[in-house]
C-alpha atoms as a PDB file:
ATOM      1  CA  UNK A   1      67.526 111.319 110.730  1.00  0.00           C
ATOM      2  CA  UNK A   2      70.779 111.597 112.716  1.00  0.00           C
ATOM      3  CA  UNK A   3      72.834 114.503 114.512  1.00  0.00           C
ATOM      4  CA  UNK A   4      76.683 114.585 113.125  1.00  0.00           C
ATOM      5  CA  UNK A   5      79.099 114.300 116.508  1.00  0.00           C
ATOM      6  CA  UNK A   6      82.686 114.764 115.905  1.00  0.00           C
ATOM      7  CA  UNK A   7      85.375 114.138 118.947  1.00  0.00           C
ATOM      8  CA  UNK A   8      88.848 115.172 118.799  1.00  0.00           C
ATOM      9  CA  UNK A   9      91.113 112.255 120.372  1.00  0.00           C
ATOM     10  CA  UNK A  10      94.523 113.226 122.168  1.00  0.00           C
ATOM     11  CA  UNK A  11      96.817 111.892 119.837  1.00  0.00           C
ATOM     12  CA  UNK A  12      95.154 114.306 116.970  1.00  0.00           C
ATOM     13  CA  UNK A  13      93.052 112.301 114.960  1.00  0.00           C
ATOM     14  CA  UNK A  14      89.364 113.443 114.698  1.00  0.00           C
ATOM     15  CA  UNK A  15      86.276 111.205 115.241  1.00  0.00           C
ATOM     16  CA  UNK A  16      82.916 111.428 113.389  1.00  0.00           C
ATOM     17  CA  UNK A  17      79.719 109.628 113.494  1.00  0.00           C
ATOM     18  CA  UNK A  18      75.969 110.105 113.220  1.00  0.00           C
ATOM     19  CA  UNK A  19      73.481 110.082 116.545  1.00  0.00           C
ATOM     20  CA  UNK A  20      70.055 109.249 115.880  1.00  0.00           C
ATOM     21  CA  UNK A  21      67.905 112.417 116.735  1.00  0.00           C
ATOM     22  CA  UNK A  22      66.318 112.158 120.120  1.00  0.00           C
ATOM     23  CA  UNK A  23      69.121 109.206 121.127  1.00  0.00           C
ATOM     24  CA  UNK A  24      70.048 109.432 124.847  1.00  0.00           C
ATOM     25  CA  UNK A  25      73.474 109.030 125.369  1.00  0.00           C
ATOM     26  CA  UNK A  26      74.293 105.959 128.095  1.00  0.00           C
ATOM     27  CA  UNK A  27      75.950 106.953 131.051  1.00  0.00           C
ATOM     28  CA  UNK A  28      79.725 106.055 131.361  1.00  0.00           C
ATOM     29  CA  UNK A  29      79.188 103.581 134.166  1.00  0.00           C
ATOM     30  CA  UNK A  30      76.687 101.669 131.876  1.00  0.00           C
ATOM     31  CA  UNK A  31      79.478 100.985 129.172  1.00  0.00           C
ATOM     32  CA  UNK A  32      81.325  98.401 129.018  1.00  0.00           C
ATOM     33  CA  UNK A  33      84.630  98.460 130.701  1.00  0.00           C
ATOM     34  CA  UNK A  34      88.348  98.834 128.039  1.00  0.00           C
ATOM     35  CA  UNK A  35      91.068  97.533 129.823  1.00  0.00           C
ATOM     36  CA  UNK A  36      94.737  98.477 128.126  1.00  0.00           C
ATOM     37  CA  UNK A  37      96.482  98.244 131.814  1.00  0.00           C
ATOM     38  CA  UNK A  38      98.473  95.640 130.147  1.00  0.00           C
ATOM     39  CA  UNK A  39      99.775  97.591 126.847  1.00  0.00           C
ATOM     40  CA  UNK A  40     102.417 100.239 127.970  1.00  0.00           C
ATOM     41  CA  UNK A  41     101.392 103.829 126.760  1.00  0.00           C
ATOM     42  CA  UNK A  42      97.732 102.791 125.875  1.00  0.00           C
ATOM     43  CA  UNK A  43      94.869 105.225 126.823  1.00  0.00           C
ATOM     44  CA  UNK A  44      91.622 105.176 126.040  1.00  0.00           C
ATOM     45  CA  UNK A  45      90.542 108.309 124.083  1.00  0.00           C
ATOM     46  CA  UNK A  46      86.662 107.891 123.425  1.00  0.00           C
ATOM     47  CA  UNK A  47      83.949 105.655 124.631  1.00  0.00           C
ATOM     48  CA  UNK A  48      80.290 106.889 124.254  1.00  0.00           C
ATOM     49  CA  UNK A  49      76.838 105.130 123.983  1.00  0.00           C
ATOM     50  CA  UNK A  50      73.642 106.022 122.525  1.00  0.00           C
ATOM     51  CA  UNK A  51      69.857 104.713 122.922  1.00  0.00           C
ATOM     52  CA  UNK A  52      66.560 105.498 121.334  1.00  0.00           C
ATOM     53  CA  UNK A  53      63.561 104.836 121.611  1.00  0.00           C
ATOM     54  CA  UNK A  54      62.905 102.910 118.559  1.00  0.00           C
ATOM     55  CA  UNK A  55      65.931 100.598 120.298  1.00  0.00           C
ATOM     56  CA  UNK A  56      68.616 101.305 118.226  1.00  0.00           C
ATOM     57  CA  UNK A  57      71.950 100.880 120.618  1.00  0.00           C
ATOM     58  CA  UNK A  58      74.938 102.724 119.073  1.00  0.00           C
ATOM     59  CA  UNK A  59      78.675 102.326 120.735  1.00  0.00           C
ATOM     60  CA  UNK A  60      81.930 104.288 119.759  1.00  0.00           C
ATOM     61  CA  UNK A  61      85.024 103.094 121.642  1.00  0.00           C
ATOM     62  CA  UNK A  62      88.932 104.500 120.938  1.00  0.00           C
ATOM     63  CA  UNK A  63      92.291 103.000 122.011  1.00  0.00           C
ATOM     64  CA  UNK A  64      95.474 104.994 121.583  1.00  0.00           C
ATOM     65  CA  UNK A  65      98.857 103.715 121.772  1.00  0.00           C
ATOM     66  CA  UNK A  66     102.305 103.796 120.929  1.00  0.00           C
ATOM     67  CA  UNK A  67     103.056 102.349 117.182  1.00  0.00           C
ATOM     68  CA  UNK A  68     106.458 100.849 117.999  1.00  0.00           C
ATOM     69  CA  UNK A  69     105.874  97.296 118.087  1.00  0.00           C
ATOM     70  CA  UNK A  70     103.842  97.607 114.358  1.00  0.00           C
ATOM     71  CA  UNK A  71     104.664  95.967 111.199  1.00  0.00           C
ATOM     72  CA  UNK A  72     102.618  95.068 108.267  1.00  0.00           C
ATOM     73  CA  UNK A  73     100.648  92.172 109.005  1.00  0.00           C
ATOM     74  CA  UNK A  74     100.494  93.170 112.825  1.00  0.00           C
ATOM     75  CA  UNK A  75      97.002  94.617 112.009  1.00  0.00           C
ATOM     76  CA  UNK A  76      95.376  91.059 111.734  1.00  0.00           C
ATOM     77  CA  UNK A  77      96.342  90.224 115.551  1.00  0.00           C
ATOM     78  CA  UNK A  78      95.212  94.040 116.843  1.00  0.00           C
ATOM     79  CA  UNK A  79      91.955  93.676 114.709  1.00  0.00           C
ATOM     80  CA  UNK A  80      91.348  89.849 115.703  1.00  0.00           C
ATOM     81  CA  UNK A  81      91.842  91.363 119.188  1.00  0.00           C
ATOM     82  CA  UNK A  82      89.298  94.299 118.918  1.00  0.00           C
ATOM     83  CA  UNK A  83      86.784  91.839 117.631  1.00  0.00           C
ATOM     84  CA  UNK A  84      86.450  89.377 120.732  1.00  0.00           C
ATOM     85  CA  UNK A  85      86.413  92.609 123.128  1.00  0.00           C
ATOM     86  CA  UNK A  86      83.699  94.185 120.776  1.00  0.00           C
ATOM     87  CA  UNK A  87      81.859  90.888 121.335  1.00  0.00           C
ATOM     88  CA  UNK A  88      81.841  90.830 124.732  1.00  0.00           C
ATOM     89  CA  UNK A  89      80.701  94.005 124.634  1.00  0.00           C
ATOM     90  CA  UNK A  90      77.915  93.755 122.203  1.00  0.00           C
ATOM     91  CA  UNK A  91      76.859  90.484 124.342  1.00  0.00           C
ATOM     92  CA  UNK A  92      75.777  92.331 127.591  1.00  0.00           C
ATOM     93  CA  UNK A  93      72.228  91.615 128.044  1.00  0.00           C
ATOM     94  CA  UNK A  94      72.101  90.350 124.653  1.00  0.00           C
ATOM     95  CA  UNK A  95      71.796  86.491 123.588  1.00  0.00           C
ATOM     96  CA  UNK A  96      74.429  86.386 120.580  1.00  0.00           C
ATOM     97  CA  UNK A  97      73.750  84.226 117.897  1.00  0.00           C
ATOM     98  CA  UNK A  98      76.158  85.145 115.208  1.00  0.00           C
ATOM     99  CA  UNK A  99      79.081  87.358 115.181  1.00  0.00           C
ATOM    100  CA  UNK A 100      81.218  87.459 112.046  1.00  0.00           C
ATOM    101  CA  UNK A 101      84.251  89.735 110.715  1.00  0.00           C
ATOM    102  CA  UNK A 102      84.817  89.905 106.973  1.00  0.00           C
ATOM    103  CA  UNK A 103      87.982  90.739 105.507  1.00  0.00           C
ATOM    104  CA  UNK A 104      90.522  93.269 106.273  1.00  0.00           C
ATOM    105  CA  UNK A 105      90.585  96.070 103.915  1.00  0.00           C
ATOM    106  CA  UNK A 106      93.285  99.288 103.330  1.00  0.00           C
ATOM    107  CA  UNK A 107      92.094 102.279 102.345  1.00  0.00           C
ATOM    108  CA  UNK A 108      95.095 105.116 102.274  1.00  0.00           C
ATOM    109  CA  UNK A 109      97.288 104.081 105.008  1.00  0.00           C
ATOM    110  CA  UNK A 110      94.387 103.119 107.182  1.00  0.00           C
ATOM    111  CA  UNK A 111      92.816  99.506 108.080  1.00  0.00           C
ATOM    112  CA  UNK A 112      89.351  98.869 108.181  1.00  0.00           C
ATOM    113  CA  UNK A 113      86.964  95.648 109.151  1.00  0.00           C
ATOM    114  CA  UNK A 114      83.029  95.078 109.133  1.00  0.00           C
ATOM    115  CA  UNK A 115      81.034  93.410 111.453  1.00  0.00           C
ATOM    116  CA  UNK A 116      78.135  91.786 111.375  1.00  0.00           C
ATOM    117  CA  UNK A 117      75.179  89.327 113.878  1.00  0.00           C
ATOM    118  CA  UNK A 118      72.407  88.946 114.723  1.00  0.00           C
ATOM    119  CA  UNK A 119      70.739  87.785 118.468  1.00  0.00           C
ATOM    120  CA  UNK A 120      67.410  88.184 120.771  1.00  0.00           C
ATOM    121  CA  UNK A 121      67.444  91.082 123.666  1.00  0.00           C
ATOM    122  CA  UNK A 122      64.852  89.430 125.490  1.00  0.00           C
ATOM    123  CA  UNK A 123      62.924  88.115 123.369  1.00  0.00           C
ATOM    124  CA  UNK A 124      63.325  90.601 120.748  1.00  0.00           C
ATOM    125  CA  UNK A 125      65.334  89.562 117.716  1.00  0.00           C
ATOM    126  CA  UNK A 126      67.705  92.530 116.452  1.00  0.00           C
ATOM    127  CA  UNK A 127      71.084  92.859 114.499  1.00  0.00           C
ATOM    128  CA  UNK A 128      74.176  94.091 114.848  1.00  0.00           C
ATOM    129  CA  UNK A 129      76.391  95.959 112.603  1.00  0.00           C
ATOM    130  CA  UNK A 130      80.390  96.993 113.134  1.00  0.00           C
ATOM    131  CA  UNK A 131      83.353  98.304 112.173  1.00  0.00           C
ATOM    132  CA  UNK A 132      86.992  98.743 113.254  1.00  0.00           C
ATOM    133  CA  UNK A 133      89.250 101.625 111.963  1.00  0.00           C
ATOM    134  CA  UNK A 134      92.765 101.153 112.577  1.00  0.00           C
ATOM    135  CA  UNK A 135      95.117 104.623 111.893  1.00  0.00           C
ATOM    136  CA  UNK A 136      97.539 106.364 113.225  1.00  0.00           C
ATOM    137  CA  UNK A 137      97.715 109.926 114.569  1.00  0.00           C
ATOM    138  CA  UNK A 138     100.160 113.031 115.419  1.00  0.00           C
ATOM    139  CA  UNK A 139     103.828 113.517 115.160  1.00  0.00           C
ATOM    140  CA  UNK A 140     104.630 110.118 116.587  1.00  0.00           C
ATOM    141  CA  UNK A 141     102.338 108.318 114.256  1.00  0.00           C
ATOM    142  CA  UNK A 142     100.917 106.498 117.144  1.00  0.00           C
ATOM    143  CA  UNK A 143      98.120 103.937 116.056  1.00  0.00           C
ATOM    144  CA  UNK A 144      94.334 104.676 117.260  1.00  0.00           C
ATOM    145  CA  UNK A 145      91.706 101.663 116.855  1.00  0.00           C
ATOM    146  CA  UNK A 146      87.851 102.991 116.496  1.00  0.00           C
ATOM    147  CA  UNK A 147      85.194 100.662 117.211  1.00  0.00           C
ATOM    148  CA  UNK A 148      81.776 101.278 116.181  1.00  0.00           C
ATOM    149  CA  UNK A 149      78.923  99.025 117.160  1.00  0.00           C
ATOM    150  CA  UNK A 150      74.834  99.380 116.247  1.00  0.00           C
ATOM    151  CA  UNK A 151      72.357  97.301 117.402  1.00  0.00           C
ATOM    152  CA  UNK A 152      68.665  97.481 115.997  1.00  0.00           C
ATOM    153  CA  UNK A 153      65.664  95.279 115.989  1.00  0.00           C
ATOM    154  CA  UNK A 154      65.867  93.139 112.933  1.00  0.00           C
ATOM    155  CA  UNK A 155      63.133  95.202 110.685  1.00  0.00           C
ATOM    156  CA  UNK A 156      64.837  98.138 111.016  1.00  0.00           C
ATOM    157  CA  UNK A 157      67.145  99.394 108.778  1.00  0.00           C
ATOM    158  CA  UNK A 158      69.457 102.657 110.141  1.00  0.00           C
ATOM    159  CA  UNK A 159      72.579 100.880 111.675  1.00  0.00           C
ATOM    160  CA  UNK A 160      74.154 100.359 108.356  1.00  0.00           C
ATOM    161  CA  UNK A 161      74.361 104.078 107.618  1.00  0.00           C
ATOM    162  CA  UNK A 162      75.587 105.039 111.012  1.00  0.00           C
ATOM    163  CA  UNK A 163      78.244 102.766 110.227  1.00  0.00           C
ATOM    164  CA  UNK A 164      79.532 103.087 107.358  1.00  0.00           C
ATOM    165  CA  UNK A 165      79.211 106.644 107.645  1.00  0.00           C
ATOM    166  CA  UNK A 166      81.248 107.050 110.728  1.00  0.00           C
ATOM    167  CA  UNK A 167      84.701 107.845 110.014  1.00  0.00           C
ATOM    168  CA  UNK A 168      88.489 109.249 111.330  1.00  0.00           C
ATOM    169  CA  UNK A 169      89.998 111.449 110.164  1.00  0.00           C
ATOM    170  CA  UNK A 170      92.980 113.572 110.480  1.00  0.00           C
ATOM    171  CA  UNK A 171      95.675 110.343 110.186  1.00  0.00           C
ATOM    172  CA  UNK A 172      99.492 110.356 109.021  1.00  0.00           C
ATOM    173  CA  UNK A 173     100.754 107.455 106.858  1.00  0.00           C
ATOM    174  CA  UNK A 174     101.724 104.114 108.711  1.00  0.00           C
ATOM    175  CA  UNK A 175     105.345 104.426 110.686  1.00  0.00           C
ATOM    176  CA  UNK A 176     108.272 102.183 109.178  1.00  0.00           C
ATOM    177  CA  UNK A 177     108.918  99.255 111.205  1.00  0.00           C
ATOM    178  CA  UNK A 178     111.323  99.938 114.503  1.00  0.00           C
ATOM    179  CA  UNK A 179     114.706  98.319 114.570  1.00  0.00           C
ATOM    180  CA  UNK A 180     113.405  95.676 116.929  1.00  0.00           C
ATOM    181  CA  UNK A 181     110.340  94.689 114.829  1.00  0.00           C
ATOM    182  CA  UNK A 182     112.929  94.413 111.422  1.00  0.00           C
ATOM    183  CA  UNK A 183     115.086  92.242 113.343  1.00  0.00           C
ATOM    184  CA  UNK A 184     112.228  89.989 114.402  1.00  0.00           C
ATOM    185  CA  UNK A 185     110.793  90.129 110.579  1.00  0.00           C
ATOM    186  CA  UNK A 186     113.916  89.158 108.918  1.00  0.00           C
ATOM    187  CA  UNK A 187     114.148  85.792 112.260  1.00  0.00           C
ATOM    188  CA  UNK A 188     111.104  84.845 110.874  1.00  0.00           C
ATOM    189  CA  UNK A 189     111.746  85.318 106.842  1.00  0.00           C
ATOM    190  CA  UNK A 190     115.563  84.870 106.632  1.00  0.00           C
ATOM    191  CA  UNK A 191     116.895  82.726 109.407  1.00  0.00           C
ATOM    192  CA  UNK A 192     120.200  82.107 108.589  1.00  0.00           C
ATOM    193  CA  UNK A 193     121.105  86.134 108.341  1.00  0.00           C
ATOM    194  CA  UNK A 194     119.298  86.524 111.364  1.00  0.00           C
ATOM    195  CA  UNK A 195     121.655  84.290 113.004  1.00  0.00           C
ATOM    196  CA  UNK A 196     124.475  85.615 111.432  1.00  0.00           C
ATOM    197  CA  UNK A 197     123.821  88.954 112.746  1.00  0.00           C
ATOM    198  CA  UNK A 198     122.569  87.463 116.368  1.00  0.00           C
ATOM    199  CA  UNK A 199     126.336  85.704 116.469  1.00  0.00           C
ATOM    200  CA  UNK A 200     127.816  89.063 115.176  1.00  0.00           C
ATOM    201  CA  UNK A 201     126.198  91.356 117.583  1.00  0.00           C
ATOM    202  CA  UNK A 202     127.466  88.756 120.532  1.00  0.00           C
ATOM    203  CA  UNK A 203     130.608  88.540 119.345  1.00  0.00           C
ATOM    204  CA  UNK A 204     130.587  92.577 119.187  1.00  0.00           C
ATOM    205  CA  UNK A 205     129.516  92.826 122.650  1.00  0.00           C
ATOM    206  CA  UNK A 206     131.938  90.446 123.760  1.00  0.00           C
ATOM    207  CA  UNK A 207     134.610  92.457 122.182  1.00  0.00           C
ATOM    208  CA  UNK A 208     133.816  95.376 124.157  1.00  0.00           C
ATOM    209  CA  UNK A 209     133.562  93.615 127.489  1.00  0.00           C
ATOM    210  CA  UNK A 210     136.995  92.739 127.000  1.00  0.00           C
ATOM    211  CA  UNK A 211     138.282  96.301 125.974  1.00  0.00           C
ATOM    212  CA  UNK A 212     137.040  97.846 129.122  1.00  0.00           C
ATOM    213  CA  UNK A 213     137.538  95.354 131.455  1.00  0.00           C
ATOM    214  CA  UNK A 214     139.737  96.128 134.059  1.00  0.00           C
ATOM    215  CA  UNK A 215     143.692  95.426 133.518  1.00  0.00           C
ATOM    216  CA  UNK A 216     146.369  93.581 135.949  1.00  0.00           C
ATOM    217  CA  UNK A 217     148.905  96.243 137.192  1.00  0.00           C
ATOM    218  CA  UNK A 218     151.949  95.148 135.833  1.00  0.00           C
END
């Protein structure tokens, strides 16, 4: 049996997932650290943990961030990414034996990824189950990556409804590319008009230099 928790993120996309019934929820401090100092306009928007007694661990982590730099194909890197952090993560007092991701799938305008290991908490073999959900949310179709992470001693049997039942919701269709990311697309697939435009854009700029540049008095 579970409870059904839904969170409402900043950006506007909504957050659901079950809660085993009589789970405690872990206290912020006991989570593992999300760092996104280094991405400009990154927050994160959820992070919550959840124990029973049974020891089931669940973990549900969100990232927000501005959607400028993506382009189709970009969700490989962010999802490679989110699977060493969620590794580290799940690896906190835990000896990992196996951690695997399985292919990327799109389902309407949104990316998803399973997880799966297996490892010993002491001496107590459990394991693991996963998924990332990569959207995007709000007017400004920023992207949001959920993680969501159950661990359960290895005769059990819940974590693989937890989550595949945990979902967002409330997402807009994938932004175009920006200007910047076409230009670096079409470097990488059609050099030659890349550099064609590269030399015409210089040779533009150069152009204008000269009309405003100062001019002798006669």
């Amino acid at each position: 049996m579970s409870e059904r928790r839904e969170e409402a993120l900043s950006g506007g996309a909504i957050v659901r997932f079950g809660v085993p019934v009589g789970a405690t929820e872990e206290r912020a401090e006991a989570l593992p650290q999300i760092v996104v100092s280094s991405l400009k306009g990154a927050r994160v928007g959820l992070r919550r943990g959840f124990v029973d007694e049974a020891g089931l661990r669940l973990r549900v982590a969100c990232v927000e961030a501005p959607s400028d730099r993506f382009a189709p194909g970009v969700e490989e890197i962010v999802l490679g990414m989110a699977t060493s952090i969620a590794r580290g993560a799940v690896s906190d007092g835990l000896t990992l034996e196996r951690w695997d991701a399985e292919g990327i799938t799109r389902h309407e305008g949104r990316f998803e990824q399973a997880l799966t290991g297996q490892g010993t908490r002491g001496e107590k073999p459990v394991v693991l189950r996963g998924r990332h959900v990569l959207g995007f949310e709000g007017a400004a179709s920023e992207a949001v990556l959920c993680t969501f992470v159950c661990e359960e001693p290895r005769a059990s049997e819940r974590c693989a409804d937890l989550v595949t039942n945990a979902e967002l919701a409330s997402l807009v269709p994938p932004p175009p590319p920006s200007l910047f990311v076409r230009t670096i697309l079409m470097a990488a697939e059609r050099p030659r008009d890349a550099a064609l435009l590269g030399l015409g854009i210089g040779v533009l700029f150069v152009a204008v230099l000269l009309a405003r540049r100062p001019r002798p008095s006669p």
